[in-house]
Protein backbone atom coordinates (compact mmCIF):
# COMPACT_ATOMS: atom_id res chain seq x y z
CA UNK A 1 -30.16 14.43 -5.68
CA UNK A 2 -29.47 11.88 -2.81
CA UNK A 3 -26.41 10.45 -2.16
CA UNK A 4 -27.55 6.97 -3.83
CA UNK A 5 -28.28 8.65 -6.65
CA UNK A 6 -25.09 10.21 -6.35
CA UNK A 7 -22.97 6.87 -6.32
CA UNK A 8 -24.90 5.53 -8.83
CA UNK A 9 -23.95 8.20 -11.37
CA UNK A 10 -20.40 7.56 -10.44
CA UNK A 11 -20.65 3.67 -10.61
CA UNK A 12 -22.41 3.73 -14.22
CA UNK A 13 -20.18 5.85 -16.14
CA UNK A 14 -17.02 4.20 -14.23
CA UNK A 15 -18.41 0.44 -15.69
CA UNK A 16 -19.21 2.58 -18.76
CA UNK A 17 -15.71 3.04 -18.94
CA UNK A 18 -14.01 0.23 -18.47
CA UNK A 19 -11.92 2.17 -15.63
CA UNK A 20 -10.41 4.66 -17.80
CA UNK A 21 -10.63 7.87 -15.93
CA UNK A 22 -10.35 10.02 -18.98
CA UNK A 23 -13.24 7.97 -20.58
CA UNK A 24 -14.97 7.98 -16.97
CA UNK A 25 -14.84 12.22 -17.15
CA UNK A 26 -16.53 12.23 -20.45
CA UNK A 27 -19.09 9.67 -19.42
CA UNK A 28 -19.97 11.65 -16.34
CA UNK A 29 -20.46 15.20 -18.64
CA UNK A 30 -22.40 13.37 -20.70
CA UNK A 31 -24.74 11.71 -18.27
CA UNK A 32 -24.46 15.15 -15.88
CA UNK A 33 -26.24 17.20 -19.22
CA UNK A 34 -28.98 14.54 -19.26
CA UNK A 35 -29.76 16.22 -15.88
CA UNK A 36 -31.56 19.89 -14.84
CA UNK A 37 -29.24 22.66 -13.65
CA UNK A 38 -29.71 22.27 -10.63
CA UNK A 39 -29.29 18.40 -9.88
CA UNK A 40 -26.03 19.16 -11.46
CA UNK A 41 -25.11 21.58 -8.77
CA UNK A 42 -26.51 18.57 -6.66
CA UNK A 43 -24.30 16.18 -8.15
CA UNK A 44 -20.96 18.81 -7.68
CA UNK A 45 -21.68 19.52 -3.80
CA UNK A 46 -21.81 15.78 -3.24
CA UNK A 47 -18.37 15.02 -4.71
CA UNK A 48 -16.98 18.55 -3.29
CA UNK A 49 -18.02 17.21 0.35
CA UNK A 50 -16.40 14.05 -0.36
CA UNK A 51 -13.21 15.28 -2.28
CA UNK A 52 -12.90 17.63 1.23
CA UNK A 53 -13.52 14.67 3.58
CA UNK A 54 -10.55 12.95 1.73
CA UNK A 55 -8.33 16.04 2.86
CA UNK A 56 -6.37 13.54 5.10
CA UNK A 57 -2.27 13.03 5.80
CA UNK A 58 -3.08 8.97 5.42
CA UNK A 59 -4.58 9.14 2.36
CA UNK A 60 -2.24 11.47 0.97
CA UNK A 61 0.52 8.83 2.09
CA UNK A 62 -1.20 6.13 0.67
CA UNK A 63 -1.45 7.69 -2.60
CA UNK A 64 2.39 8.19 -2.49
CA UNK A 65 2.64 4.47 -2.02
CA UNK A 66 0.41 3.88 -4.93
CA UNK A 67 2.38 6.96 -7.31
CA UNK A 68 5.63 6.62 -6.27
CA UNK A 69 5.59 10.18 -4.35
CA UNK A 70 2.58 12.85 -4.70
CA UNK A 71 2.86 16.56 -4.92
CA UNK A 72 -0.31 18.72 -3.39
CA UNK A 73 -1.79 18.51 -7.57
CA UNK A 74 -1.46 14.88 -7.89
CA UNK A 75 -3.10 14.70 -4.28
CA UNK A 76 -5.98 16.30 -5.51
CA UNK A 77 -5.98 14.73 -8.56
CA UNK A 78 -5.93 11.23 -6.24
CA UNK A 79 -8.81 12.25 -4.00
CA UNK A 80 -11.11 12.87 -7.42
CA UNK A 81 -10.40 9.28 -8.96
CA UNK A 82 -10.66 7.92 -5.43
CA UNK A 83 -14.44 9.66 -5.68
CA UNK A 84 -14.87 8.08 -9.27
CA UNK A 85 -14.28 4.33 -7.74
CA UNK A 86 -18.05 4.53 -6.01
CA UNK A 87 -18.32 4.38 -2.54
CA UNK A 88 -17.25 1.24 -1.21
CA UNK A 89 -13.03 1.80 -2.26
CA UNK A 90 -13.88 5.65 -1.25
CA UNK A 91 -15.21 5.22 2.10
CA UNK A 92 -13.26 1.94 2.67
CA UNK A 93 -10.31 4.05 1.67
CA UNK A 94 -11.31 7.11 4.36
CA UNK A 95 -11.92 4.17 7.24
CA UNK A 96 -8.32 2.41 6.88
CA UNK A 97 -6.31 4.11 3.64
CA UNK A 98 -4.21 0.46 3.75
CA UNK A 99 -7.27 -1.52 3.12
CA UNK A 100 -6.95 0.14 -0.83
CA UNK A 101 -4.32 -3.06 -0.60
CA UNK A 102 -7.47 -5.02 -0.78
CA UNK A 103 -10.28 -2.65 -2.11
CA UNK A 104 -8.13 -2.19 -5.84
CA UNK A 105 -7.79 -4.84 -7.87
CA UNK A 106 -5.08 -3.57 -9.54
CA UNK A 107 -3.26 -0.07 -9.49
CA UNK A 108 -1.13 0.55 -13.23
CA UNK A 109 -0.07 4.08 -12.31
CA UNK A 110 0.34 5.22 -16.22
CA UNK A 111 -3.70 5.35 -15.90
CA UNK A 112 -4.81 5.33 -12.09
CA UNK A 113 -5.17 7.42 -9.71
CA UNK A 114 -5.85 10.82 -11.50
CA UNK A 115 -8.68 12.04 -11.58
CA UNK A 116 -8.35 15.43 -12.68
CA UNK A 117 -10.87 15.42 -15.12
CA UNK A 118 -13.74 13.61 -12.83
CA UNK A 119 -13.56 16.75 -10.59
CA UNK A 120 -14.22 19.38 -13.33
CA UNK A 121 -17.39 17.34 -14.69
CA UNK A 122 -19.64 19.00 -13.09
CA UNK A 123 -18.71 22.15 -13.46
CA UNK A 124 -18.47 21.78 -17.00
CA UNK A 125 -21.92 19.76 -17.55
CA UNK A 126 -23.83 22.97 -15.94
CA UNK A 127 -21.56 25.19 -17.91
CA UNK A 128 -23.01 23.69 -21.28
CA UNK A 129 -26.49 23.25 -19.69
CA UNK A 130 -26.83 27.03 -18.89
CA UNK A 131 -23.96 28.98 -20.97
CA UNK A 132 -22.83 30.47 -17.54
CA UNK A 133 -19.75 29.31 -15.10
CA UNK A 134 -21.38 27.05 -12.25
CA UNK A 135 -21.93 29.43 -9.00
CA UNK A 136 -20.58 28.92 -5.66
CA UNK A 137 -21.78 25.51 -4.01
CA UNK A 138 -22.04 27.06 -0.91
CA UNK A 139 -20.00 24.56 1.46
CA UNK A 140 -17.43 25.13 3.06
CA UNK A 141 -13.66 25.00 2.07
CA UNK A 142 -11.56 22.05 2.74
CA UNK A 143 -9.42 22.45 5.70
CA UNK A 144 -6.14 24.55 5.69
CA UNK A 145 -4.37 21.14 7.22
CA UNK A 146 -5.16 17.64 6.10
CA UNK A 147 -6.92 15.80 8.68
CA UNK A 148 -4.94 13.45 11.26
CA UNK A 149 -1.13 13.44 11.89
CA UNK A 150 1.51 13.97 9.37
CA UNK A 151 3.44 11.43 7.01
CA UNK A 152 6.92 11.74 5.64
CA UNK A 153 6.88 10.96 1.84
CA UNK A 154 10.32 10.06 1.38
CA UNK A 155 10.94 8.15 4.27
CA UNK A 156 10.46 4.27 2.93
CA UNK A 157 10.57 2.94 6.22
CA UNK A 158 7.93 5.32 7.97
CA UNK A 159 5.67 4.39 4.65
CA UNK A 160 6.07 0.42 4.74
CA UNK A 161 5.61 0.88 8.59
CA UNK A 162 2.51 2.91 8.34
CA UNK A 163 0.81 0.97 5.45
CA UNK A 164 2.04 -2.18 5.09
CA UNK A 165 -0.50 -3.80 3.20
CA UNK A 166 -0.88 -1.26 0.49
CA UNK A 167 3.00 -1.26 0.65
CA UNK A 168 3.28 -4.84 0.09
CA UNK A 169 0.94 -5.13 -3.09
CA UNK A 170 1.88 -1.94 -4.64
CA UNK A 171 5.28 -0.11 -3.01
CA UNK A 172 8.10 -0.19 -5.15
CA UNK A 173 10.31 -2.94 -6.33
């Protein structure tokens, strides 16, 4: 599997969806078992490269602006719906994490911006393709640090200052 083919997994079960990234998770199993084993395992080293690459302190801050605060879970749960909104928000997000201010249409955060689910569909599609847990993918971990320098979560100021865009549309009110 390519990384076009790739995206446009991601892309058709998000429209499939309607956005919903509970609905998007189920779409993805579903379409993932339509595949051989081994695209699967394909399909889960492409978004496990990309969930790593996302392993970055502005990122992480802007997904506090968007939550209203973000543990190291909700993070990770970020960085796997960020994955499930295709390429352009993901790698638009990775270039300038204040452009999301611009790449989102909207943010409700009842239903965005966890992705829990999205980052166990592989894993489960080649589990109920082959009866066995999927095996290691073979890359390597995500760093022990996130990438670039260091935000302060609870410092308002430092946030606005950092990301004003994305704190404009979507910090809180």
């Amino acid at each position: 599997m390519d990384e076009t083919e790739f995206w446009e997994i991601i892309d058709s079960t998000r429209e499939a969806a309607d956005g919903d990234p509970e609905d998007h998770a189920d779409l993805l199993v579903e379409r993932l078992t339509q595949l051989d084993p081994d695209s699967v395992l394909d399909f889960a080293r492409h978004f496990e490269a990309r969930y790593n690459r996302a392993y970055a302190w502005d990122l992480w801050g802007a997904a506090a602006v968007l939550l209203g605060g973000a543990s190291d879970d909700a993070f990770d749960w970020f960085r796997c719906w960020l994955i499930g909104q295709g390429r352009e928000v993901f790698e638009g997000a990775l270039h300038d994490p204040d452009a999301l201010a611009e790449l989102l249409d909207d943010f409700d955060e009842e239903i965005d911006g966890d992705g829990e689910e999205l980052g166990y569909a592989a894993d489960e599609a080649y589990e109920q393709l082959t009866g066995v847990v999927a095996p290691d993918l073979g890359l390597p971990p995500q760093p022990a640090e996130p990438l670039g320098s260091p935000v302060d979560f609870e410092d308002d100021e430092a946030l606005a200052a950092r990301f004003p865009e994305l704190w404009d549309r979507f910090g809180p009110r």
